[in-house]
C-alpha atoms as a PDB file:
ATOM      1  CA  UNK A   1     -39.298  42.752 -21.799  1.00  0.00           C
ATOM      2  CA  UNK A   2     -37.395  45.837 -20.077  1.00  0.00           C
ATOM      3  CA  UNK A   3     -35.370  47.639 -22.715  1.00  0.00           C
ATOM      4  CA  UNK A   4     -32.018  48.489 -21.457  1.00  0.00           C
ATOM      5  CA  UNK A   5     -30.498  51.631 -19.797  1.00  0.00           C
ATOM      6  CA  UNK A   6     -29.667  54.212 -22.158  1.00  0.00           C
ATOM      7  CA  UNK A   7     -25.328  54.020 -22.183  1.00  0.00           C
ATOM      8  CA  UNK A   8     -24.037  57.639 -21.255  1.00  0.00           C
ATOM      9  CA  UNK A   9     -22.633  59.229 -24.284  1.00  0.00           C
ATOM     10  CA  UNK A  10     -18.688  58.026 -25.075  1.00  0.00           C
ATOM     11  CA  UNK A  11     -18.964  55.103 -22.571  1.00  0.00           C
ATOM     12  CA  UNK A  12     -18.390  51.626 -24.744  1.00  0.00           C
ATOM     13  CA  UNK A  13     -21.748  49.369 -24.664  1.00  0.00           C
ATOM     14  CA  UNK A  14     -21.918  45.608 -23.511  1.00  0.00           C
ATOM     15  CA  UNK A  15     -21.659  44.898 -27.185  1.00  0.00           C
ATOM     16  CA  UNK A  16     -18.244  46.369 -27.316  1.00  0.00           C
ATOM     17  CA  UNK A  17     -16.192  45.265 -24.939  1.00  0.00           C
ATOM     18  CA  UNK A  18     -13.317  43.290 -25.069  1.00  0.00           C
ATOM     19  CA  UNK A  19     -12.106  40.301 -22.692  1.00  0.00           C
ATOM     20  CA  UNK A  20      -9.091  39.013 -22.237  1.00  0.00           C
ATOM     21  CA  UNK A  21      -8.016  35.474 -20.796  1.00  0.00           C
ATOM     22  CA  UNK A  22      -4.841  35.251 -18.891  1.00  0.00           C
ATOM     23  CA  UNK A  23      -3.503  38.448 -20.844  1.00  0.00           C
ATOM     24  CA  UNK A  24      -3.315  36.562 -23.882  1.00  0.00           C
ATOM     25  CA  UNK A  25      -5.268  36.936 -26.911  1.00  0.00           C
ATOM     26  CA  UNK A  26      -8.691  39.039 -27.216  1.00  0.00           C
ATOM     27  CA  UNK A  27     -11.803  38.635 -28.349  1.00  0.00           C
ATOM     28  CA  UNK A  28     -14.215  40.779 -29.241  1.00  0.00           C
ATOM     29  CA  UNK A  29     -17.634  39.694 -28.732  1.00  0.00           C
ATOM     30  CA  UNK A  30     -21.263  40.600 -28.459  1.00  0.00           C
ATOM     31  CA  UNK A  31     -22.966  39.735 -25.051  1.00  0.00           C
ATOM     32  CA  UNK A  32     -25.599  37.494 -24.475  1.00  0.00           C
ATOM     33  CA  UNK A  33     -25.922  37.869 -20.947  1.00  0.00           C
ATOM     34  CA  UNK A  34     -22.245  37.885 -20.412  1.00  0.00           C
ATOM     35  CA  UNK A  35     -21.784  34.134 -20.411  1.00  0.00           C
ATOM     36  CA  UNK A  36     -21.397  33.805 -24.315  1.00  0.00           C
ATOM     37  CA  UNK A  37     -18.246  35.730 -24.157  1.00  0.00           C
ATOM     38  CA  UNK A  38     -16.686  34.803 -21.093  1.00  0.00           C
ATOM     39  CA  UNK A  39     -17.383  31.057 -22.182  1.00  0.00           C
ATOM     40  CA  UNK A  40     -15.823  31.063 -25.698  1.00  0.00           C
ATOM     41  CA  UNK A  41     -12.684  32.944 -24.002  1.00  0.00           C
ATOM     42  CA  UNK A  42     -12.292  29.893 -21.358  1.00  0.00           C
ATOM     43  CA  UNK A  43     -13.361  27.461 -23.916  1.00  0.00           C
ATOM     44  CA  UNK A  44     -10.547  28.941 -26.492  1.00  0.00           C
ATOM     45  CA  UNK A  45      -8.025  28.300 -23.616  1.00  0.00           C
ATOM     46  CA  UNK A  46      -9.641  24.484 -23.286  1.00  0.00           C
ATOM     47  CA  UNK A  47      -9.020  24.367 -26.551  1.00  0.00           C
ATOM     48  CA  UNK A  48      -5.225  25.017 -26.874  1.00  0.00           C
ATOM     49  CA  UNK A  49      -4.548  23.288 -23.486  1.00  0.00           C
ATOM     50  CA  UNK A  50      -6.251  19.850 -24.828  1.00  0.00           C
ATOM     51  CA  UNK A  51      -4.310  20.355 -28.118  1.00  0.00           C
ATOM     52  CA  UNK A  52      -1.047  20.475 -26.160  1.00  0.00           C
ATOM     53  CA  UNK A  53      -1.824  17.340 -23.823  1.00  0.00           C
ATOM     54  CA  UNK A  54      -2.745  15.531 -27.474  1.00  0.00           C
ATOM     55  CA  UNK A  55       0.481  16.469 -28.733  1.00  0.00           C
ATOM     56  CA  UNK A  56       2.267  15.727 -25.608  1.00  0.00           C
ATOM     57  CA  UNK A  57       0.675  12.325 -25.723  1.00  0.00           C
ATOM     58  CA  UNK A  58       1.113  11.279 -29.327  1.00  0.00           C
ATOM     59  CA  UNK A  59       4.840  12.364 -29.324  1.00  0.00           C
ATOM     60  CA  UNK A  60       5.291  10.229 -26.299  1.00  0.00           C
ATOM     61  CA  UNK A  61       7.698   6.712 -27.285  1.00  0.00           C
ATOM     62  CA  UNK A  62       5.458   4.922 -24.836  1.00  0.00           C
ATOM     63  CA  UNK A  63       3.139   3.324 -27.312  1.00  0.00           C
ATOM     64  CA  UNK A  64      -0.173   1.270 -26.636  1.00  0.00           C
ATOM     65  CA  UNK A  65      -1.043  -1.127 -29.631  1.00  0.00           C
ATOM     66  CA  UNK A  66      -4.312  -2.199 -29.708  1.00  0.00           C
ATOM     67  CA  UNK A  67      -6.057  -4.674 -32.042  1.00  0.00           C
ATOM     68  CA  UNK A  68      -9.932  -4.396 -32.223  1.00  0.00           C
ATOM     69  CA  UNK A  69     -10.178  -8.301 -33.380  1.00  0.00           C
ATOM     70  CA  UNK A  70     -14.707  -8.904 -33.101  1.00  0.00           C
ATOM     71  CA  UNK A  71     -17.733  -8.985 -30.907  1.00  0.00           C
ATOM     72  CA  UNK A  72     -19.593 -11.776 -29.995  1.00  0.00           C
ATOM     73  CA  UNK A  73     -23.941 -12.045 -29.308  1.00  0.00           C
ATOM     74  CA  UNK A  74     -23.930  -8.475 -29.451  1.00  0.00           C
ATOM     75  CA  UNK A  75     -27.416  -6.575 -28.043  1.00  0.00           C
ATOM     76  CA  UNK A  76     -29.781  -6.081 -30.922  1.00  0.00           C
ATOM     77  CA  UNK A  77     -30.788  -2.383 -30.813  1.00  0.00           C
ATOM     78  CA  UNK A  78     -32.806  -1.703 -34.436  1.00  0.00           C
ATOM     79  CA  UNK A  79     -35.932  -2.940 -36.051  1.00  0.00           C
ATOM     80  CA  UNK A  80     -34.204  -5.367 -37.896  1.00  0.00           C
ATOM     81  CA  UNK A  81     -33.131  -7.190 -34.760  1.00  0.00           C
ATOM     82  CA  UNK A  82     -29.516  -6.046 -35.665  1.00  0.00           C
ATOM     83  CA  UNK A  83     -26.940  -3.265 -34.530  1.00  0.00           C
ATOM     84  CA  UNK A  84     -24.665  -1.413 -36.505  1.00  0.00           C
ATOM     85  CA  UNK A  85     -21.930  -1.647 -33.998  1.00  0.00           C
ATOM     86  CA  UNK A  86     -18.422   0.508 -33.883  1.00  0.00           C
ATOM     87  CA  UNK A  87     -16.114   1.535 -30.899  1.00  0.00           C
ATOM     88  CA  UNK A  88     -14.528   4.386 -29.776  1.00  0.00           C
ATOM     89  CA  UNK A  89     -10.979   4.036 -28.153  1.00  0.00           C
ATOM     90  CA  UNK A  90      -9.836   6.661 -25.641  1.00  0.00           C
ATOM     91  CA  UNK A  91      -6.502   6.587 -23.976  1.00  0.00           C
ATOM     92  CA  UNK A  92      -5.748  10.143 -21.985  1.00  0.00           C
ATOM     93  CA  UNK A  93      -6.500  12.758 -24.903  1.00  0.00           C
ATOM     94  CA  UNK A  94      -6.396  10.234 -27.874  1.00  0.00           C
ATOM     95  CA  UNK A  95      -9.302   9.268 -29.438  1.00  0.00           C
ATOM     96  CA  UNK A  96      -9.981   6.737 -32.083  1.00  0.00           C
ATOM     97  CA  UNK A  97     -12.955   4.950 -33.900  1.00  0.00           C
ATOM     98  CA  UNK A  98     -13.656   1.844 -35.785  1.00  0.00           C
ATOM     99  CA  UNK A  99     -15.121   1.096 -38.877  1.00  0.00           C
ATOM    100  CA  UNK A 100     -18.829   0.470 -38.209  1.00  0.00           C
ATOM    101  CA  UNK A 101     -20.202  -2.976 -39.252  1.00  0.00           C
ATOM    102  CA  UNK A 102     -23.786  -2.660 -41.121  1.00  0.00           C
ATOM    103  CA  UNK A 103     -26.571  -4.875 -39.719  1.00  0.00           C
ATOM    104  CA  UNK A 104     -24.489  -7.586 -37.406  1.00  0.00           C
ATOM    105  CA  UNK A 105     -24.469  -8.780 -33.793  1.00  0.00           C
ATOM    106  CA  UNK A 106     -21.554 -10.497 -34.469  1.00  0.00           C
ATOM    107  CA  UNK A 107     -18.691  -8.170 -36.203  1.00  0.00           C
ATOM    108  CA  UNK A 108     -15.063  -8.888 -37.141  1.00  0.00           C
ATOM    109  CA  UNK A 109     -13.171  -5.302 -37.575  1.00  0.00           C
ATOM    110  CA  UNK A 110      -9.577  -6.699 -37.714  1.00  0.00           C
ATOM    111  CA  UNK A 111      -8.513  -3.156 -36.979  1.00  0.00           C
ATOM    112  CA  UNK A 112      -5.127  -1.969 -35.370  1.00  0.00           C
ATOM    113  CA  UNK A 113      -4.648   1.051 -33.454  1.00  0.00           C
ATOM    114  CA  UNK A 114      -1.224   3.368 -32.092  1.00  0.00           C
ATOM    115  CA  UNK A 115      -2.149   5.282 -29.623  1.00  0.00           C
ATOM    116  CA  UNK A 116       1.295   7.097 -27.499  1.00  0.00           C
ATOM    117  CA  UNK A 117       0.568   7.382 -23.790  1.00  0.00           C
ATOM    118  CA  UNK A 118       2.195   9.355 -21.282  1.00  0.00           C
ATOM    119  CA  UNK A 119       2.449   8.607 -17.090  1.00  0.00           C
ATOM    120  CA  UNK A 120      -0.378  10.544 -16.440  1.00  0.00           C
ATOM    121  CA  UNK A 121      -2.667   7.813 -18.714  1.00  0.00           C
ATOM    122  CA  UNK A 122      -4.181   5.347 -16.475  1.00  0.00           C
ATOM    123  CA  UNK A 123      -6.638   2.997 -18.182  1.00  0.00           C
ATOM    124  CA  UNK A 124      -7.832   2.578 -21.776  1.00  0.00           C
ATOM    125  CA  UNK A 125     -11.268   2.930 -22.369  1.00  0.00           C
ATOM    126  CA  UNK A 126     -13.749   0.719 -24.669  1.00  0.00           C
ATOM    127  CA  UNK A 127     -17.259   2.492 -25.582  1.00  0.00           C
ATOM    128  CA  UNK A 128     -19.300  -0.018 -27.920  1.00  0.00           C
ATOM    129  CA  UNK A 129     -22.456   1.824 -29.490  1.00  0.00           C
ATOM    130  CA  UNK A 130     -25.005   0.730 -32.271  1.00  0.00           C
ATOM    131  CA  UNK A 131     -24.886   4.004 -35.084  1.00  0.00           C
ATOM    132  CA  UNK A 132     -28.095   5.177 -35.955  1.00  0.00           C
ATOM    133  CA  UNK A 133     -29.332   8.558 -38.305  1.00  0.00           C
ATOM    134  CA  UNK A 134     -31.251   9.771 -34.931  1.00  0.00           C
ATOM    135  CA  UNK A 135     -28.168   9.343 -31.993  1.00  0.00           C
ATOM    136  CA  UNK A 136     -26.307   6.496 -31.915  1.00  0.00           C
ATOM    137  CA  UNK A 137     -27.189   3.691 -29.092  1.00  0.00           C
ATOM    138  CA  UNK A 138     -25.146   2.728 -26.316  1.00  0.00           C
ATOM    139  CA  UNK A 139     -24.136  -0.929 -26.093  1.00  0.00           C
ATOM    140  CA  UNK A 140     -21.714  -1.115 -23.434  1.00  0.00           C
ATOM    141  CA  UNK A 141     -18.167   0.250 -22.209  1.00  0.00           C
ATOM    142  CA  UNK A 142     -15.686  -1.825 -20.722  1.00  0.00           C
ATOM    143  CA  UNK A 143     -12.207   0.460 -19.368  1.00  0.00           C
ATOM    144  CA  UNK A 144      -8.924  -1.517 -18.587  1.00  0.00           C
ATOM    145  CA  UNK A 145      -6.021  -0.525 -16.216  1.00  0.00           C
ATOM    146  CA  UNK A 146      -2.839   0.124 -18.608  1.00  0.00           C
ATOM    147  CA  UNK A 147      -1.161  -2.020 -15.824  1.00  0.00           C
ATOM    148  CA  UNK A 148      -2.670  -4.534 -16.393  1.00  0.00           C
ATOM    149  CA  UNK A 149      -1.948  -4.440 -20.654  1.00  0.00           C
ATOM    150  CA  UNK A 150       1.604  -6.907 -20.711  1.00  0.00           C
ATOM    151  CA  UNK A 151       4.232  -5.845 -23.038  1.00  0.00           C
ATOM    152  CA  UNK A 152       4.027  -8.837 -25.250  1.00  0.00           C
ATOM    153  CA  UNK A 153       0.510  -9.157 -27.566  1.00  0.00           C
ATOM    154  CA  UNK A 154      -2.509 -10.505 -25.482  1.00  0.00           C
ATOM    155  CA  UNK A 155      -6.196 -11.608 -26.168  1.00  0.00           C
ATOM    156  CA  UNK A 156      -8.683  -9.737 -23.526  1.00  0.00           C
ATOM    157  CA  UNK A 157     -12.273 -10.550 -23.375  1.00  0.00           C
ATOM    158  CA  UNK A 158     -14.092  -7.532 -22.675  1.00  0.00           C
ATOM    159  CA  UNK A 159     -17.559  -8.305 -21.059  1.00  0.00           C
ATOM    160  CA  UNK A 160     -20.625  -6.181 -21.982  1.00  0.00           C
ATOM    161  CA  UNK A 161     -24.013  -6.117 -20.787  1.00  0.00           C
ATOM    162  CA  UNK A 162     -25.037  -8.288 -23.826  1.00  0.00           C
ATOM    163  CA  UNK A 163     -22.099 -10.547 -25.302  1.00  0.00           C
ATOM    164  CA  UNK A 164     -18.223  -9.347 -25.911  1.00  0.00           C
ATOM    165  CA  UNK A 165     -15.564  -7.734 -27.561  1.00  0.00           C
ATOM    166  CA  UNK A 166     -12.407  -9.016 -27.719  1.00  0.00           C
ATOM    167  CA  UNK A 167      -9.110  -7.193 -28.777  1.00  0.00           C
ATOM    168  CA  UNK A 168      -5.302  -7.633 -28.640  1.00  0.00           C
ATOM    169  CA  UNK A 169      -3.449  -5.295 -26.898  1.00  0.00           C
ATOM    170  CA  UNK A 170       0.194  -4.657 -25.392  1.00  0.00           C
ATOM    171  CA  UNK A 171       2.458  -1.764 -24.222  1.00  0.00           C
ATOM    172  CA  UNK A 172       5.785  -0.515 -25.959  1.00  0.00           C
ATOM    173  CA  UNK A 173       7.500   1.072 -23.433  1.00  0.00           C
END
């Protein structure tokens, strides 16, 4: 490997300069070929823009209620010819997850979930996976217009590649 050109005397190295994103806060970093610092300077900015669309969306009055009731002849993913299924719940910037049930292809999780929405939000999302030590295994995602949620409580059967999940959900507007 090259070593690098000498810096003139009084000139700042790599390793001391300082970026600035949109004229806003700093950063002082070291460079590993440039892209470390100029990607933890956009990714700050990520950052505080997501956490101002997640506080823009759970502050909204629009609410989306959401009941995960139970799966049905889920796919059997571990040695044991179970799953240890859970799902995650995404709505915009809002994320939630269930409880995970040990060692079942057939769950009840009886859970209830808030999430706010705002007009930008466009469907609600439904990712089933199996939790293992090593990377958890997908099992399915099912994602449902938020036109077509009502805004009384109903039962939706949401179709995976093996069996179903079915949850309660409806919109307070």
């Amino acid at each position: 490997m090259a070593n690098p050109a000498p810096t003139p005397a009084g000139a700042p190295s790599t390793k001391d300069k300082i970026f600035s994103f949109a004229g806003e806060h700093k950063v002082a970093l070291g460079i590993v070929g440039g892209i470390a610092a100029l990607g933890a300077v956009a990714g700050g900015a990520y950052v505080g823009h997501e956490m101002y669309e997640k506080s823009k969306q759970s502050g909204s009055s629009t609410r989306l209620h959401i009941k995960l009731i139970d799966g049905k002849d889920l796919a059997a993913k571990d040695d044991n010819g179970k799953s240890d299924p859970f799902v995650v719940i995404k709505c915009g910037h809002a994320t939630v997850k269930s409880n995970v049930i040990k060692a079942n292809l057939n769950p009840v999780w009886n859970q209830t979930f808030d999430l706010g929405f705002t007009p930008e939000e466009k469907e609600v999302h439904f990712a089933l996976f199996d939790e293992d030590f090593f990377g958890d295994d997908d099992l399915g995602e099912v994602t449902v217009p938020l036109a077509e949620i009502p805004t009384a409580p109903q039962t939706f059967t949401l179709k995976l590649p093996e069996g179903h999940i079915r949850v309660e959900m409806h919109r307070v507007l």
